[in-house]
Protein backbone atom coordinates (compact mmCIF):
# COMPACT_ATOMS: atom_id res chain seq x y z
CA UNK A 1 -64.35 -18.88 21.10
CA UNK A 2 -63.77 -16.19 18.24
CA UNK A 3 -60.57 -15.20 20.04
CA UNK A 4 -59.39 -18.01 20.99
CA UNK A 5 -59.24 -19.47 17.09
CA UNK A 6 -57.33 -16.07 16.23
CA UNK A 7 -54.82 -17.13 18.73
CA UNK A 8 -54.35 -20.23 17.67
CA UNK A 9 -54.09 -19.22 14.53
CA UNK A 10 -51.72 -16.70 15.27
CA UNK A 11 -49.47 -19.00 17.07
CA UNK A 12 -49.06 -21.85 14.19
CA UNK A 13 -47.89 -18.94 12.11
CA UNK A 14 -45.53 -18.02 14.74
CA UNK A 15 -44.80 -21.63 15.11
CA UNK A 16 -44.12 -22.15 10.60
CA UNK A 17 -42.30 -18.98 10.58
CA UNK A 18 -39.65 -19.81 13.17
CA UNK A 19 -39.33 -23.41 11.68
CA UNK A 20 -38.92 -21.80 8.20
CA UNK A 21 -36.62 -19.57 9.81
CA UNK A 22 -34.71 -22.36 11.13
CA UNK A 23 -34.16 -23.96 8.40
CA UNK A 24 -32.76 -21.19 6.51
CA UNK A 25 -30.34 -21.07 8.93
CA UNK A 26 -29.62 -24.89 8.96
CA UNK A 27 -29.37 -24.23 5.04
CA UNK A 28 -26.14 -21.83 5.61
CA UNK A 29 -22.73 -23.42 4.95
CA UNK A 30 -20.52 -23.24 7.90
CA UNK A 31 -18.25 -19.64 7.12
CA UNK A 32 -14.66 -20.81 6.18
CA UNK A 33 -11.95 -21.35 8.53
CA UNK A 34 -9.20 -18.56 8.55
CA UNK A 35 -6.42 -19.11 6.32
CA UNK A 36 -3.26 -18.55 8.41
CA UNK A 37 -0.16 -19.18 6.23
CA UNK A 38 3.19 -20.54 7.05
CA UNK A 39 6.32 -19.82 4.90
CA UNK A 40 6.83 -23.88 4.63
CA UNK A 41 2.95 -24.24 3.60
CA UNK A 42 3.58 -21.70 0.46
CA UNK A 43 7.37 -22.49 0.08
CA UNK A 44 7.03 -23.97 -3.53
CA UNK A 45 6.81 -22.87 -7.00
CA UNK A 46 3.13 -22.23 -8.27
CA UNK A 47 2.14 -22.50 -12.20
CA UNK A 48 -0.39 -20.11 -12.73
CA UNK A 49 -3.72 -20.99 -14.58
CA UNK A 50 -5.24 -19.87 -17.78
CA UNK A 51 -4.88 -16.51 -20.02
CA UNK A 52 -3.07 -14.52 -16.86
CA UNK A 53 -0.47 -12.13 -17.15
CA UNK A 54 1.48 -14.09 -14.43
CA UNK A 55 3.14 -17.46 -15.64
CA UNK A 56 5.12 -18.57 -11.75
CA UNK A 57 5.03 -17.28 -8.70
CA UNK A 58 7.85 -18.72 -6.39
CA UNK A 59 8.77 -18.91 -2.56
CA UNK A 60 11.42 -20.12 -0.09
CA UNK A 61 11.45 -20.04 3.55
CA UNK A 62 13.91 -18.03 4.10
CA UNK A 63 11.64 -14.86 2.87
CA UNK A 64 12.34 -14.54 -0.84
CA UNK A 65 9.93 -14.81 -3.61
CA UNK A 66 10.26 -15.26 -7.40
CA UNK A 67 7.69 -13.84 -9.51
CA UNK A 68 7.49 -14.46 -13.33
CA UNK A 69 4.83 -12.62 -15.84
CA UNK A 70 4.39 -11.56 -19.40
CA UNK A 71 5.50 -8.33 -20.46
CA UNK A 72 3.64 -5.31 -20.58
CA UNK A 73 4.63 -5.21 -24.10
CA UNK A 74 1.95 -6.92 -26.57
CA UNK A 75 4.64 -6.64 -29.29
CA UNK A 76 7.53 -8.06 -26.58
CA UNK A 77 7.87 -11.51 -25.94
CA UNK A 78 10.21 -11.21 -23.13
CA UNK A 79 9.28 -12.16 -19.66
CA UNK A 80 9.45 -10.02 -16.78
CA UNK A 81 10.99 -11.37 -13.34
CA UNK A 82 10.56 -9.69 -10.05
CA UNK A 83 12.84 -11.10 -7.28
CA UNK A 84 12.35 -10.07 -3.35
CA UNK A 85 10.89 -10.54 0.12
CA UNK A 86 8.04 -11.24 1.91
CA UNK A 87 6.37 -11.60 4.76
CA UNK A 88 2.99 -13.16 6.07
CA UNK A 89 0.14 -11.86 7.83
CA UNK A 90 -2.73 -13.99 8.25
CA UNK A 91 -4.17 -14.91 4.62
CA UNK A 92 -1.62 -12.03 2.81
CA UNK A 93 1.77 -12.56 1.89
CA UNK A 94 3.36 -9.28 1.49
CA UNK A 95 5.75 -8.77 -1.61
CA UNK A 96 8.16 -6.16 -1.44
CA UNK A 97 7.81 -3.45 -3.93
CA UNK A 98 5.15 -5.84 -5.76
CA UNK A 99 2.10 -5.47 -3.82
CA UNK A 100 -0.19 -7.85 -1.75
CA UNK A 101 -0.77 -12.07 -2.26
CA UNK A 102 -4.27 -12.60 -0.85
CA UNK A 103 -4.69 -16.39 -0.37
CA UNK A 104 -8.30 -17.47 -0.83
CA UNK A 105 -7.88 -21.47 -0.48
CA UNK A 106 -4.32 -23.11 -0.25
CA UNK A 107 -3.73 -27.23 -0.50
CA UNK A 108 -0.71 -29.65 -1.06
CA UNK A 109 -1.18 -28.78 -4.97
CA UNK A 110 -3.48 -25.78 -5.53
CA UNK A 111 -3.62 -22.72 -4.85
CA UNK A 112 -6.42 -19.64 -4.87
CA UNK A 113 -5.56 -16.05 -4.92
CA UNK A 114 -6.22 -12.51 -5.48
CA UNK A 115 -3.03 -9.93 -6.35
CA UNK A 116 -3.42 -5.66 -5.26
CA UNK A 117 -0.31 -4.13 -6.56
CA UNK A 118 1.28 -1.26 -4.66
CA UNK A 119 -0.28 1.88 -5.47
CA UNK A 120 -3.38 -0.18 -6.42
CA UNK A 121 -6.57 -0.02 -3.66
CA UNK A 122 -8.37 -2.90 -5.10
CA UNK A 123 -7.82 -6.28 -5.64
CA UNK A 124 -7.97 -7.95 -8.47
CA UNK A 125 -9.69 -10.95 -10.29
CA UNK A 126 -9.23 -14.55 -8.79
CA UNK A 127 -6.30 -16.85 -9.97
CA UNK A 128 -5.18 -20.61 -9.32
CA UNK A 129 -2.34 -22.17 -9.64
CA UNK A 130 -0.76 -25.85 -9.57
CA UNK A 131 2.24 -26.60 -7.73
CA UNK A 132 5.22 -27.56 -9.10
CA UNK A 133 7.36 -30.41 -9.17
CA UNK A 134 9.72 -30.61 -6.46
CA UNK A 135 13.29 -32.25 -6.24
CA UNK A 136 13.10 -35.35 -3.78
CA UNK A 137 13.82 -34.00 -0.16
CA UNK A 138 17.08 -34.44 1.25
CA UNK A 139 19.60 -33.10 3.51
CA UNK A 140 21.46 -31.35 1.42
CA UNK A 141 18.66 -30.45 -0.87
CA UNK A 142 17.49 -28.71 2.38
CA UNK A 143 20.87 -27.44 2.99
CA UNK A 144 21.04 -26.06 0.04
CA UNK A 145 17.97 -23.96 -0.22
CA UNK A 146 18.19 -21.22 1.06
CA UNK A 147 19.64 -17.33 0.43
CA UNK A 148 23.82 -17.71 -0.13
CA UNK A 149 26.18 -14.58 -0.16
CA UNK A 150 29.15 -15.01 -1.37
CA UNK A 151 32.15 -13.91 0.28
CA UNK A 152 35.41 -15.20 -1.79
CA UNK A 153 35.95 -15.88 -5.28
CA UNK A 154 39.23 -18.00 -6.33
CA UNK A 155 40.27 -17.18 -2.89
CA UNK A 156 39.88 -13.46 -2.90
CA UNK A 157 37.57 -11.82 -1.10
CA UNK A 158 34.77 -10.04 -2.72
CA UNK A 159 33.09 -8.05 -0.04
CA UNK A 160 32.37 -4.69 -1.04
CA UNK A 161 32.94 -4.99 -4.71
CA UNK A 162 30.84 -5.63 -7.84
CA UNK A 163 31.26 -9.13 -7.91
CA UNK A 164 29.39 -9.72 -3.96
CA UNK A 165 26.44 -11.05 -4.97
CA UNK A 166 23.38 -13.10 -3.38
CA UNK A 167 22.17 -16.53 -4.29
CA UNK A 168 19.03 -18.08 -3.69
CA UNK A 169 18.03 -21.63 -4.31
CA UNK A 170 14.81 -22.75 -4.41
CA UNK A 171 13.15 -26.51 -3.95
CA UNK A 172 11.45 -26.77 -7.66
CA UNK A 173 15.46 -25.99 -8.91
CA UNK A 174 15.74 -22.63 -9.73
CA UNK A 175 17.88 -20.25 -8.57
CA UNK A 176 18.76 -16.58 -8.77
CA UNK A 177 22.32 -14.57 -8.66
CA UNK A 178 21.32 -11.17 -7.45
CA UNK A 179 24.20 -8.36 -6.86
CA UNK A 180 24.66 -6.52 -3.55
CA UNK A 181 26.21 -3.86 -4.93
CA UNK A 182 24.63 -2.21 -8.34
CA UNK A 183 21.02 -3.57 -7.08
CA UNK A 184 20.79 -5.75 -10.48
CA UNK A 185 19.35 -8.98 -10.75
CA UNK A 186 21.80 -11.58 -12.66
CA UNK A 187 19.91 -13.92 -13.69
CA UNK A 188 17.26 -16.59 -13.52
CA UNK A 189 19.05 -20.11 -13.67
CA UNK A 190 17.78 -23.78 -12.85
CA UNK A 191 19.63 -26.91 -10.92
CA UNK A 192 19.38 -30.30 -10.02
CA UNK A 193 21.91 -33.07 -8.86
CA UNK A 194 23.71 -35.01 -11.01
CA UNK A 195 22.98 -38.35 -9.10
CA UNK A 196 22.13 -39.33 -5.92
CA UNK A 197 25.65 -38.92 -4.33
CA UNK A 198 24.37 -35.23 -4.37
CA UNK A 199 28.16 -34.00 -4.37
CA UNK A 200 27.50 -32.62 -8.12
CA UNK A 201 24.80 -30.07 -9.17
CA UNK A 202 24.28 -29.51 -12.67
CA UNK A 203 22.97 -25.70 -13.71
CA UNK A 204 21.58 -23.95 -16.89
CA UNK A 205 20.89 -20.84 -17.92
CA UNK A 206 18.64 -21.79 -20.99
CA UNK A 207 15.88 -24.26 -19.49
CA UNK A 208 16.34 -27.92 -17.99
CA UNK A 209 19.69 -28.50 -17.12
CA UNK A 210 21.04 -31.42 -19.00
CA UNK A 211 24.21 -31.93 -17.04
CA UNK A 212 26.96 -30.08 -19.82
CA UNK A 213 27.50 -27.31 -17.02
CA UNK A 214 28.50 -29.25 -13.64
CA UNK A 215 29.69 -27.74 -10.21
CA UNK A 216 30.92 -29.17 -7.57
CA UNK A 217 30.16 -29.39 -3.82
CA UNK A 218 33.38 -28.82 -1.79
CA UNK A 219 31.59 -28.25 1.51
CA UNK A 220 27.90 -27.80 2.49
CA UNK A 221 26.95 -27.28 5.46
CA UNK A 222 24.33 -24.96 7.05
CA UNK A 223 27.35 -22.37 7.76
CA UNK A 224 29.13 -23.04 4.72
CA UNK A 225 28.60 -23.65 0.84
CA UNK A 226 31.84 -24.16 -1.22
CA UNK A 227 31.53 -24.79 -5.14
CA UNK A 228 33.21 -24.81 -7.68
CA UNK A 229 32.82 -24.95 -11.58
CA UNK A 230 35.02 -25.18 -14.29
CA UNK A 231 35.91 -21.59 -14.02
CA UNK A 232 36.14 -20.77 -10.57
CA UNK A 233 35.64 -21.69 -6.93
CA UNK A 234 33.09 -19.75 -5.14
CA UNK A 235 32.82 -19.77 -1.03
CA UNK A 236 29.38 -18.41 -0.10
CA UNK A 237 27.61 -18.02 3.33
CA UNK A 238 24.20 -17.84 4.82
CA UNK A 239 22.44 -14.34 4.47
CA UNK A 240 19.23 -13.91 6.61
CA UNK A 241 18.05 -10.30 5.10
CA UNK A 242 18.43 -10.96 1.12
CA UNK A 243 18.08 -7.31 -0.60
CA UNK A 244 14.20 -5.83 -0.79
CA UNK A 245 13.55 -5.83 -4.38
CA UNK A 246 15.05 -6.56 -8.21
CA UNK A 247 13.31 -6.13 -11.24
CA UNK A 248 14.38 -7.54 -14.59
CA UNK A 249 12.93 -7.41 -17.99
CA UNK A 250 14.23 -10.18 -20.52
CA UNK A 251 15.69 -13.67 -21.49
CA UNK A 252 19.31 -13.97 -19.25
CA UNK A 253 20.84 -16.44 -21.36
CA UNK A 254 23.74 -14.28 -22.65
CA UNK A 255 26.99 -14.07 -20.99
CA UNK A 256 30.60 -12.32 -21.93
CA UNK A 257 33.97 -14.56 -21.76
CA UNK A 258 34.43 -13.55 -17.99
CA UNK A 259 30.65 -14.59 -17.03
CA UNK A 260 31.19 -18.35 -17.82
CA UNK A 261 30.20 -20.64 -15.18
CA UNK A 262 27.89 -20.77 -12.22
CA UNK A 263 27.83 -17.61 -11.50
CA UNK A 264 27.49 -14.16 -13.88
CA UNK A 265 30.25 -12.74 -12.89
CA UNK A 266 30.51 -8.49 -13.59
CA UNK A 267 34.29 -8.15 -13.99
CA UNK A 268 37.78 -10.21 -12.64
CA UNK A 269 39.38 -8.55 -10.12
């Protein structure tokens, strides 16, 4: 009788510890689903959150990104801009000659993430970010959107002289003139049509455009963009490898008497 109380005794604690057990497990939250990115899921311009070094980090589909932060300069007030490539790989979005994007939750307006630079083993503390506004979607809005090279200016072609350049347009409507030559970024500018015809674009290179600097749009096609300003015309094609990396430290709002218009031009043949 003795033993047969001990095992029943043993056996309801068997019995309480594998229900307790149980219910630890039932208490677990499911483990997340793996984040696998798509260049049109990040393809947007993210505001970054709170007292961060970064203030935008931007991306297009065709592989470029956009990335604005403070200087390293306490006494400097100029911003920094990195302009480049990527690529994705699962949950990472690899920046050339930046570092590594680690996406830790993404949605239609938010977004989670952890930055290693290169040369860096470590990530480092978690940042969000809001997207932001977009221009309404259109065709040529999605035309337009994409890496340009430009192959003639006023007619004459520019191909292997300081004036080829690169230039990327991006959804949220900014843009960046990059040179193919001198590996120097030209400068950080922002767009938006004039009016729904979408024939005009106006473009700044001090904030919000407010429609004093117009261009317009000859021909645009997906093999062809044709523009021209008040200056110059400008024929431009698509470019499917934009250059790996530009770095540029500083407000680009100043240009000489030859840099007027659209584009900052280096020199007139």
């Amino acid at each position: 009788m003795k033993n047969l109380k001990l095992l029943f005794t043993f056996s309801l604690f068997l019995l309480v510890i594998t229900a307790c057990k149980k219910d630890a497990e039932e208490e677990q939250p499911p483990a997340p689903e793996p984040i696998n990115l798509e260049k049109s899921t990040v393809s947007a311009k993210w505001e970054v959150e709170g007292d961060s070094d970064y203030q935008t980090l931007e991306f297009n589909e065709s592989g470029t990104y956009v990335v604005v932060k403070k200087s390293a300069d306490k006494y400097v007030d100029d911003e920094v801009i990195l302009f480049g490539t990527y690529t994705i790989d699962g949950d990472k979005m690899i920046l050339s000659n930046f570092g590594i994007i680690k996406v830790n939750s993404i949605s239609e307006e938010k977004i989670t993430f952890t930055v290693k630079l290169d040369g860096e083993s470590e990530y480092g503390a978690t940042l969000s970010a809001n997207k932001s506004d977009e221009l309404p979607s259109s065709t040529n809005t999605q035309l337009l959107c994409r890496t340009w090279r430009l192959v003639t200016l006023n007619g004459d072609t520019v191909t292997g002289t300081q004036n080829e350049l690169l230039m990327v347009f991006y959804k949220s409507g900014t843009y960046v003139v990059t040179y193919i030559e001198n590996d120097e970024l030209g400068g950080l500018a922002e767009w938006k049509w004039k009016d729904s015809d979408e024939n005009v674009m106006c473009y700044s290179w001090e904030g919000t455009p407010n429609c004093d600097n117009l261009a317009d749009i000859n021909e645009l096609t997906s093999h062809v963009l044709d523009v021209s300003d008040t200056y110059y015309r400008y024929v431009l094609v698509p470019e499917n490898n934009a250059k790996s990396s530009q770095f540029y430290q500083g407000p680009i709002q100043e240009q000489d008497a030859l840099g007027k218009g659209m584009y900052p031009l280096v020199y007139l043949p």
